[in-house]
Protein backbone atom coordinates (compact mmCIF):
# COMPACT_ATOMS: atom_id res chain seq x y z
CA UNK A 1 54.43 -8.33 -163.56
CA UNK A 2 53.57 -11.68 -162.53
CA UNK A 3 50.93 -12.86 -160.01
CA UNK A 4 52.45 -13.68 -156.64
CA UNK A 5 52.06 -17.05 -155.51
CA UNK A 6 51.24 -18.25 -152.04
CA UNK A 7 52.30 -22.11 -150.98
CA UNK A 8 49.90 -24.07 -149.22
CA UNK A 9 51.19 -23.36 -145.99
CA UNK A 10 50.97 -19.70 -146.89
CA UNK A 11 47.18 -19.87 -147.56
CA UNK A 12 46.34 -21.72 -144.12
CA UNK A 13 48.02 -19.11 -142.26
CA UNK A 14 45.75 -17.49 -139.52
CA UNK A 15 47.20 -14.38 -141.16
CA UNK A 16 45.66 -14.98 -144.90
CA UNK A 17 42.45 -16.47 -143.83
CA UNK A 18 41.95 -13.45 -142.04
CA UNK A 19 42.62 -10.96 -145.11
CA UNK A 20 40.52 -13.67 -146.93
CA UNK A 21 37.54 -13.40 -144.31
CA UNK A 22 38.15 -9.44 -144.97
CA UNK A 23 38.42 -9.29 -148.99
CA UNK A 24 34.97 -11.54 -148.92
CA UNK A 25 33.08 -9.38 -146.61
CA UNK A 26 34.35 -6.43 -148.59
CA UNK A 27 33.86 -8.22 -151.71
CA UNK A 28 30.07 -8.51 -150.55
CA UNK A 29 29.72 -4.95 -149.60
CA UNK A 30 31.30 -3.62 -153.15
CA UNK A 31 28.50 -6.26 -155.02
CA UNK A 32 25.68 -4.69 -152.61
CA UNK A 33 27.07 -1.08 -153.31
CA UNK A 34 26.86 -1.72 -156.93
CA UNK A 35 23.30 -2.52 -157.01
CA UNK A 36 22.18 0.64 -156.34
CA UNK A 37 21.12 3.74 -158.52
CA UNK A 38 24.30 4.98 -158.84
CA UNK A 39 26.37 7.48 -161.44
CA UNK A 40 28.40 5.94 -164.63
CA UNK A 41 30.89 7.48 -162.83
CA UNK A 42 30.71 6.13 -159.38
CA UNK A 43 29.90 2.63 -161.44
CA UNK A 44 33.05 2.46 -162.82
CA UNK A 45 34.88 3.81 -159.89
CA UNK A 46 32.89 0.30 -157.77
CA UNK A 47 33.43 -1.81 -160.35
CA UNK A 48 37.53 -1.02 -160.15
CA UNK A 49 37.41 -1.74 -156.78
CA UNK A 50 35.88 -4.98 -157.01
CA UNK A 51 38.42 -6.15 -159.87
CA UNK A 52 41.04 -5.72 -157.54
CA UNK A 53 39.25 -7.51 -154.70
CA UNK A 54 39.26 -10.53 -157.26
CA UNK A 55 42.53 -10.25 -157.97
CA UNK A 56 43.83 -10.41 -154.21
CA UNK A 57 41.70 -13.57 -154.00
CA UNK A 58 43.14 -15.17 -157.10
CA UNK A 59 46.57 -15.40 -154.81
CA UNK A 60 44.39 -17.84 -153.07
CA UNK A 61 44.09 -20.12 -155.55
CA UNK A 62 45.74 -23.62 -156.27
CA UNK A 63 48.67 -22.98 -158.78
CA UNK A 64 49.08 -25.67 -161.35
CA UNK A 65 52.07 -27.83 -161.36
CA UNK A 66 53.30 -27.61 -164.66
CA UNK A 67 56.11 -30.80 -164.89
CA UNK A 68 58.87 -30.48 -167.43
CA UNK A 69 58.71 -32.84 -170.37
CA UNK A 70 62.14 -32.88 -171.13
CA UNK A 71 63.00 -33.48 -167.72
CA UNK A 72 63.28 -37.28 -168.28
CA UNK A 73 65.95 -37.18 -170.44
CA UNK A 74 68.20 -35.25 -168.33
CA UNK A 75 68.91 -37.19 -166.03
């Protein structure tokens, strides 16, 4: 499975910068969480959740434009 990819236009949505507002708050919580005393168990269970915090947020970020080489001679 691929990442999905948000345009630009996507990611200035008042929509997305409020799920990004959320996912950084709850990214901050999940960091505090995990500072505590806690089990292996429940560890592991915090540190899942915060992987897939980050990987929401990655949708956020500038996708490189990758230009075909060959293109040129296509034409």
């Amino acid at each position: 499975m691929s990442d999905p990819v948000l345009t630009k236009p996507d990611r200035d949505s008042a929509a997305w910068l409020k799920v990004m507002k959320y996912l950084e708050g709850r990214l901050a919580t999940l960091r505090s969480e995990n500072d505590a005393d806690l089990t292996p168990e429940k560890t592991a269970k915090l540190r899942g959740k915060i992987a897939e915090v980050k990987l929401l947020m990655k949708m956020n970020a500038d996708v490189p434009v990758i230009e075909d080489e060959n293109a040129k001679f296509r034409d």
